[in-house]
C-alpha atoms as a PDB file:
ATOM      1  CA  UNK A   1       4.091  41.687   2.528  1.00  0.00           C
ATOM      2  CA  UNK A   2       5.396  41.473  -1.274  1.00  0.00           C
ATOM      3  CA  UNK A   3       8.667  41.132  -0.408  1.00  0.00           C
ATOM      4  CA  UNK A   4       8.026  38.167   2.091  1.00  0.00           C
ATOM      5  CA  UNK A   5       5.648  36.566  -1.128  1.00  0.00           C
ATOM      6  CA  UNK A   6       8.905  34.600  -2.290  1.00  0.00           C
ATOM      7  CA  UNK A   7      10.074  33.110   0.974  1.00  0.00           C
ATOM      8  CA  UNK A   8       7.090  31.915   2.006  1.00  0.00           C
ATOM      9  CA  UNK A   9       6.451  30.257  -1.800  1.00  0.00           C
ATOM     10  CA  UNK A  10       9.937  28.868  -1.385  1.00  0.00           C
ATOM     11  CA  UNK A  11       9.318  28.033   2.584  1.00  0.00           C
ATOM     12  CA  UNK A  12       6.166  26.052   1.067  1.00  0.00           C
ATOM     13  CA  UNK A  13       8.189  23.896  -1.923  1.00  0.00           C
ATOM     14  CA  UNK A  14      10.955  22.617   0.759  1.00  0.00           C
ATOM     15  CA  UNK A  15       8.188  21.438   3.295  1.00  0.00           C
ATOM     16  CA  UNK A  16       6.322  19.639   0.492  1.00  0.00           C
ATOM     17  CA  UNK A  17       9.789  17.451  -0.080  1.00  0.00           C
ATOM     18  CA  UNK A  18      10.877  16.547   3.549  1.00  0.00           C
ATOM     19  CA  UNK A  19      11.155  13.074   4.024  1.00  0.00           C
ATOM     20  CA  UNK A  20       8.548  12.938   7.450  1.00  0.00           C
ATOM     21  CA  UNK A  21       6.925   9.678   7.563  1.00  0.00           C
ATOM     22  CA  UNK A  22       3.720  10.821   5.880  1.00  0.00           C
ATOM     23  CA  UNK A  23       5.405  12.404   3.084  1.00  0.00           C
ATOM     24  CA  UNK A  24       7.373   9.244   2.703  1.00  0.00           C
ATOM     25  CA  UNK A  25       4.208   7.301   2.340  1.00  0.00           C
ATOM     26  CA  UNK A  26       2.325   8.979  -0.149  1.00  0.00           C
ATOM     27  CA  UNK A  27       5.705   9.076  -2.328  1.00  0.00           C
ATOM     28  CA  UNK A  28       6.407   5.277  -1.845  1.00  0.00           C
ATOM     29  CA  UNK A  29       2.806   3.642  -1.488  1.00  0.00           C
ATOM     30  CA  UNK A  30       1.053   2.659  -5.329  1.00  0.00           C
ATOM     31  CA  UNK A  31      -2.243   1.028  -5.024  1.00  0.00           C
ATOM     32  CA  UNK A  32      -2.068  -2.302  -6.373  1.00  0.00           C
ATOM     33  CA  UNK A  33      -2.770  -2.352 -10.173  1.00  0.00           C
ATOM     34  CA  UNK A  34      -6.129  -3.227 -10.882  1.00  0.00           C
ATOM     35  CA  UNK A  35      -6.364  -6.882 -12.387  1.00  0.00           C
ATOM     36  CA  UNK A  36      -9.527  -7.831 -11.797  1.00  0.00           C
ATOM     37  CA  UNK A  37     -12.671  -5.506 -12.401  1.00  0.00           C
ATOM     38  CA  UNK A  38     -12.612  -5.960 -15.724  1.00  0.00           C
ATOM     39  CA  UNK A  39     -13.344  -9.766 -15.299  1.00  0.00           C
ATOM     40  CA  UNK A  40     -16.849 -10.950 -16.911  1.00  0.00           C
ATOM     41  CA  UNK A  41     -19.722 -10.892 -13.734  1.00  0.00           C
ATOM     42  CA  UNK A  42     -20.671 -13.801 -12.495  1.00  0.00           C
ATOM     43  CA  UNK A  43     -22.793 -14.907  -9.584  1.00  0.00           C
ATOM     44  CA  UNK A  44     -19.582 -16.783  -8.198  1.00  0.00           C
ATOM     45  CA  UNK A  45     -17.497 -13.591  -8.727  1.00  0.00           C
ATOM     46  CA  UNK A  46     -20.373 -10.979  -8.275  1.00  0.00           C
ATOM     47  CA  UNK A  47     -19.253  -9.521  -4.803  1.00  0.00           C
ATOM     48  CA  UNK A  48     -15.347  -8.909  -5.597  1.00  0.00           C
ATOM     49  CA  UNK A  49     -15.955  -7.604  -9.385  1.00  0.00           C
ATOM     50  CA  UNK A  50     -18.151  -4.757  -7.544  1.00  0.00           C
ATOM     51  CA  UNK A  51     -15.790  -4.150  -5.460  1.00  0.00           C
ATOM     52  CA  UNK A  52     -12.825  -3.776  -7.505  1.00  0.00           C
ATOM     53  CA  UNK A  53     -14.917  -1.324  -9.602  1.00  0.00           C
ATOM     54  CA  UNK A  54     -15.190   0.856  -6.664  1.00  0.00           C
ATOM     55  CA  UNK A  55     -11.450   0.359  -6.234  1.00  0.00           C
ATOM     56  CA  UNK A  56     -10.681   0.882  -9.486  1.00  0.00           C
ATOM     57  CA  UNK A  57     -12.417   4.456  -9.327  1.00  0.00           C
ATOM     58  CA  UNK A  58     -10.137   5.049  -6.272  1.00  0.00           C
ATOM     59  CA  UNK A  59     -13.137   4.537  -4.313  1.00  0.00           C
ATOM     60  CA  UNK A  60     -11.036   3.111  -1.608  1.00  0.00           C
ATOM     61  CA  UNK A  61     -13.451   3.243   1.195  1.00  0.00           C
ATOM     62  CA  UNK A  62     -16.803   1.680  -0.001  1.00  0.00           C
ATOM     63  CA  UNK A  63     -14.261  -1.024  -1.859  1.00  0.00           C
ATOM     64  CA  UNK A  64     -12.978  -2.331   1.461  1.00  0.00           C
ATOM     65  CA  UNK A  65     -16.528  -3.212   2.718  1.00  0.00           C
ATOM     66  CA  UNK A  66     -16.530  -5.348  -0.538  1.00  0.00           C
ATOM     67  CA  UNK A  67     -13.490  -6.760  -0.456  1.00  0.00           C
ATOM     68  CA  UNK A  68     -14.251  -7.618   3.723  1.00  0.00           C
ATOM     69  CA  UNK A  69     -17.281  -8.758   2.743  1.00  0.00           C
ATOM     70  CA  UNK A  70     -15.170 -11.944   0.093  1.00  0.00           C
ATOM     71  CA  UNK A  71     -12.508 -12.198   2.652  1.00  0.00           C
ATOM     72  CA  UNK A  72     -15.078 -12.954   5.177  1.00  0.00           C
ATOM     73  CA  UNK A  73     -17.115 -15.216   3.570  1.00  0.00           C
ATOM     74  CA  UNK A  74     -13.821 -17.113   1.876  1.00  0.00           C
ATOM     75  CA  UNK A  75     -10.602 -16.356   4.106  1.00  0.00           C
ATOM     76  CA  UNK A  76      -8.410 -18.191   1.250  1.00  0.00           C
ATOM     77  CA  UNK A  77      -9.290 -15.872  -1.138  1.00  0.00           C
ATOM     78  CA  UNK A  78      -5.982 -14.159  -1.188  1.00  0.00           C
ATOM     79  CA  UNK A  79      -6.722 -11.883  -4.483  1.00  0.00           C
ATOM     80  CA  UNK A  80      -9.600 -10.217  -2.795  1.00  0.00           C
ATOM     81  CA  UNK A  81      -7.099 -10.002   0.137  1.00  0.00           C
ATOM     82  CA  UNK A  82      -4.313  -8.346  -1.264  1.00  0.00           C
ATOM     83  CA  UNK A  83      -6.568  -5.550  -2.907  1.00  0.00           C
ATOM     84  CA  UNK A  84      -8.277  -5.323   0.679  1.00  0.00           C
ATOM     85  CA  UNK A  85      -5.087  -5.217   1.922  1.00  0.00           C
ATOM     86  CA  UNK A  86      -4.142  -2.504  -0.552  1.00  0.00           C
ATOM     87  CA  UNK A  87      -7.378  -0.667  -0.507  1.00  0.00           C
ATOM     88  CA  UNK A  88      -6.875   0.128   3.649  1.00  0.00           C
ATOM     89  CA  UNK A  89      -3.443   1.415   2.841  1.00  0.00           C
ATOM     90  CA  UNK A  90      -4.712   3.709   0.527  1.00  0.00           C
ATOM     91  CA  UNK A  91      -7.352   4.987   2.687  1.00  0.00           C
ATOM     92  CA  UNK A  92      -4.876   5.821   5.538  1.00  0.00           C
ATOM     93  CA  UNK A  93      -5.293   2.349   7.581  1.00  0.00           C
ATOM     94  CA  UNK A  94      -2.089   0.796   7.784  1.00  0.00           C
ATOM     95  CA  UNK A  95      -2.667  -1.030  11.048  1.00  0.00           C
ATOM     96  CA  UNK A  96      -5.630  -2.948   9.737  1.00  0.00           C
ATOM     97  CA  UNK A  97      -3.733  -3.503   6.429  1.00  0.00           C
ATOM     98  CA  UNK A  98      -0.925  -4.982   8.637  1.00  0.00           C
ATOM     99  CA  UNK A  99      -3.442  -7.424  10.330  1.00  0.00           C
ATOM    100  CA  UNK A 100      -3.898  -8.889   6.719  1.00  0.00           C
ATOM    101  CA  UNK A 101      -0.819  -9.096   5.745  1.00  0.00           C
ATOM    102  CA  UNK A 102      -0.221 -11.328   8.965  1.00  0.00           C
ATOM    103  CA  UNK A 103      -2.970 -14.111   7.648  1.00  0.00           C
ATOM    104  CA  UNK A 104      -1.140 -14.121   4.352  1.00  0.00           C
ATOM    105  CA  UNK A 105       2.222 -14.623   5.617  1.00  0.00           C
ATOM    106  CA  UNK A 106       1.171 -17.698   7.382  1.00  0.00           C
ATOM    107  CA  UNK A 107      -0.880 -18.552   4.536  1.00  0.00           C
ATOM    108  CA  UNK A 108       0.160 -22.155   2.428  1.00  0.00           C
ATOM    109  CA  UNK A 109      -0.449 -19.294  -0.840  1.00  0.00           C
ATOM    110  CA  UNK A 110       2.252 -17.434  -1.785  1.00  0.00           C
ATOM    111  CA  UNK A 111       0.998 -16.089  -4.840  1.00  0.00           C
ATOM    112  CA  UNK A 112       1.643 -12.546  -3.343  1.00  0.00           C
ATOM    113  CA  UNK A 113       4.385 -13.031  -1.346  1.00  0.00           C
ATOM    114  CA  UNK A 114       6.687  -9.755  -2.955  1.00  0.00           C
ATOM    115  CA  UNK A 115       3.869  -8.018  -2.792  1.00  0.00           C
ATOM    116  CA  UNK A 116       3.190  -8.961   0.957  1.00  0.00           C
ATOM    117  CA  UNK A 117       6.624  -8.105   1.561  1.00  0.00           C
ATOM    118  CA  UNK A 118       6.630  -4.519  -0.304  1.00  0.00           C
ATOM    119  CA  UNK A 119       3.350  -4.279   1.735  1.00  0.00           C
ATOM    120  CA  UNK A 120       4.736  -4.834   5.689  1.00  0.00           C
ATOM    121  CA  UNK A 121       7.529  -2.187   4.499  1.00  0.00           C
ATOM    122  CA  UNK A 122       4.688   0.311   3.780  1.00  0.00           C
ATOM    123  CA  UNK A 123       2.311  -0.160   6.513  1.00  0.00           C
ATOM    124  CA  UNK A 124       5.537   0.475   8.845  1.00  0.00           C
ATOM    125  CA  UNK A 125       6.703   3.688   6.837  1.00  0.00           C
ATOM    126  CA  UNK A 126       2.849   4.549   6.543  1.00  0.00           C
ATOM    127  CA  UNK A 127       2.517   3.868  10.751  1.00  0.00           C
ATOM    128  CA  UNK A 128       5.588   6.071  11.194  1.00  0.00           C
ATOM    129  CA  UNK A 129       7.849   3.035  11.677  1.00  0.00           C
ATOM    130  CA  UNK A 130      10.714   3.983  10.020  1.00  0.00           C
ATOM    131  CA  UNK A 131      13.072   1.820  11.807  1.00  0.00           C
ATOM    132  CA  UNK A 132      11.110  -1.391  10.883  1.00  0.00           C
ATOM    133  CA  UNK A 133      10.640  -0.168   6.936  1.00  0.00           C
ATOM    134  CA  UNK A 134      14.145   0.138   6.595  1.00  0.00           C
ATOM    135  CA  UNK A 135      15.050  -3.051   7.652  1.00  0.00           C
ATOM    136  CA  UNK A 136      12.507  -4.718   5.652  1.00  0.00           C
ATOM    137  CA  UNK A 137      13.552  -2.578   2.205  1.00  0.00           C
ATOM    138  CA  UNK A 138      16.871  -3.315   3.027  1.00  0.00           C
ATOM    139  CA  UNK A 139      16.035  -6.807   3.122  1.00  0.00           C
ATOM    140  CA  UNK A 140      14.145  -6.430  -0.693  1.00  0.00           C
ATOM    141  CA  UNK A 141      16.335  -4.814  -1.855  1.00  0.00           C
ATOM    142  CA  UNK A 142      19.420  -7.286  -1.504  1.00  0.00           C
ATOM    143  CA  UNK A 143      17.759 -10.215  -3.392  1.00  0.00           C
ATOM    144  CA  UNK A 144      16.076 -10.618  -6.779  1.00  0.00           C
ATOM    145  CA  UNK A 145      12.315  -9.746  -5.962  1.00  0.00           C
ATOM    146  CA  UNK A 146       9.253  -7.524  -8.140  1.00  0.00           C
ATOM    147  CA  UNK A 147       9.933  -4.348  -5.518  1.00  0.00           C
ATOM    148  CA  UNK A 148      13.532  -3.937  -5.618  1.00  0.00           C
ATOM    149  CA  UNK A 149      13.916  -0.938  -7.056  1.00  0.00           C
ATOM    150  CA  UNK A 150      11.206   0.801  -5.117  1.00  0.00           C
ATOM    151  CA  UNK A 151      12.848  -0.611  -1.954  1.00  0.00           C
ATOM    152  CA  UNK A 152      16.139   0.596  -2.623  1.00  0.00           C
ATOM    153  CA  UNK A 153      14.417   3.776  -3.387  1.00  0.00           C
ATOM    154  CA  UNK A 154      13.102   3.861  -0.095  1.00  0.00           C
ATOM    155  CA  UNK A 155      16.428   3.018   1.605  1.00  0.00           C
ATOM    156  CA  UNK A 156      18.141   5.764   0.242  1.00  0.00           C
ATOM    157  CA  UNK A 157      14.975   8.129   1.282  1.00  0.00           C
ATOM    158  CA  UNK A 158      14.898   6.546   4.709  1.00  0.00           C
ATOM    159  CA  UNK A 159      18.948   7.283   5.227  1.00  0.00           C
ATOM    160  CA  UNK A 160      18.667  10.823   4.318  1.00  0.00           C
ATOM    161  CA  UNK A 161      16.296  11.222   7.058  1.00  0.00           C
END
């Protein structure tokens, strides 16, 4: 049993870096960066402050009733709907991420649009989609936009698949 110690350490390492979907997903996805929970408490900002606390402890899960909770009471609040957005990737939901991400592409705001488009390509990788978050990081990453690197990143990832 000794001697077979190494192989299986080693057998371990190479499964950790394969480039299966799920692997993929939690190498490429980063939360968004916290910008708001910091912001002074008012009663006009009461419900998304608590929220992004919980999201900025990683507390993914009770932050999404928050942030569903703003988003359902003001459907143009696209901050609270990015970090909802966000918040559902992180806690292994890409499909109800994705149905987000469909309001704010039609959405007049474009205030997040790279980050809507970064976004799509990981709820595809994140669904198992490769096919579909190829395209769209090859599409980022031929023109000037916040997630180029990443998505180039992801390309080459994606091809050596």
């Amino acid at each position: 049993m000794r001697l077979l110690a190494p192989f299986i350490l080693v057998a371990a390492l190479c499964s950790c870096t394969s480039s299966d979907p799920v692997s993929l997903c939690d190498r490429f996805f980063t939360p968004y960066p916290d910008h708001v929970s910091q912001r002074p408490r008012t009663a006009r900002n009461a419900d998304l402050v608590d929220a992004m606390a919980l999201y900025s402890d990683q507390d993914y899960k009770q932050a999404i009733t928050g942030l569903q909770r703003v988003v359902d009471r003001d459907a143009r609040n696209v901050t609270a709907r990015i970090y909802l957005i966000s918040a559902l990737l992180a806690a292994g939901d890409p499909y109800k991420a994705e149905m987000h991400l469909d309001f704010m592409e039609s959405y007049q705001d474009r205030s997040y649009s790279d980050q809507v488009d970064w976004y799509n390509a990981m709820c595809w990788l994140c669904e198992g989609n490769n096919e579909r978050a190829l395209k769209q990081a090859e599409w980022i990453a031929s023109r000037p936009h916040t997630y180029r690197t990443q998505a180039a990143d992801l390309v080459r990832a994606l091809n050596k698949r």
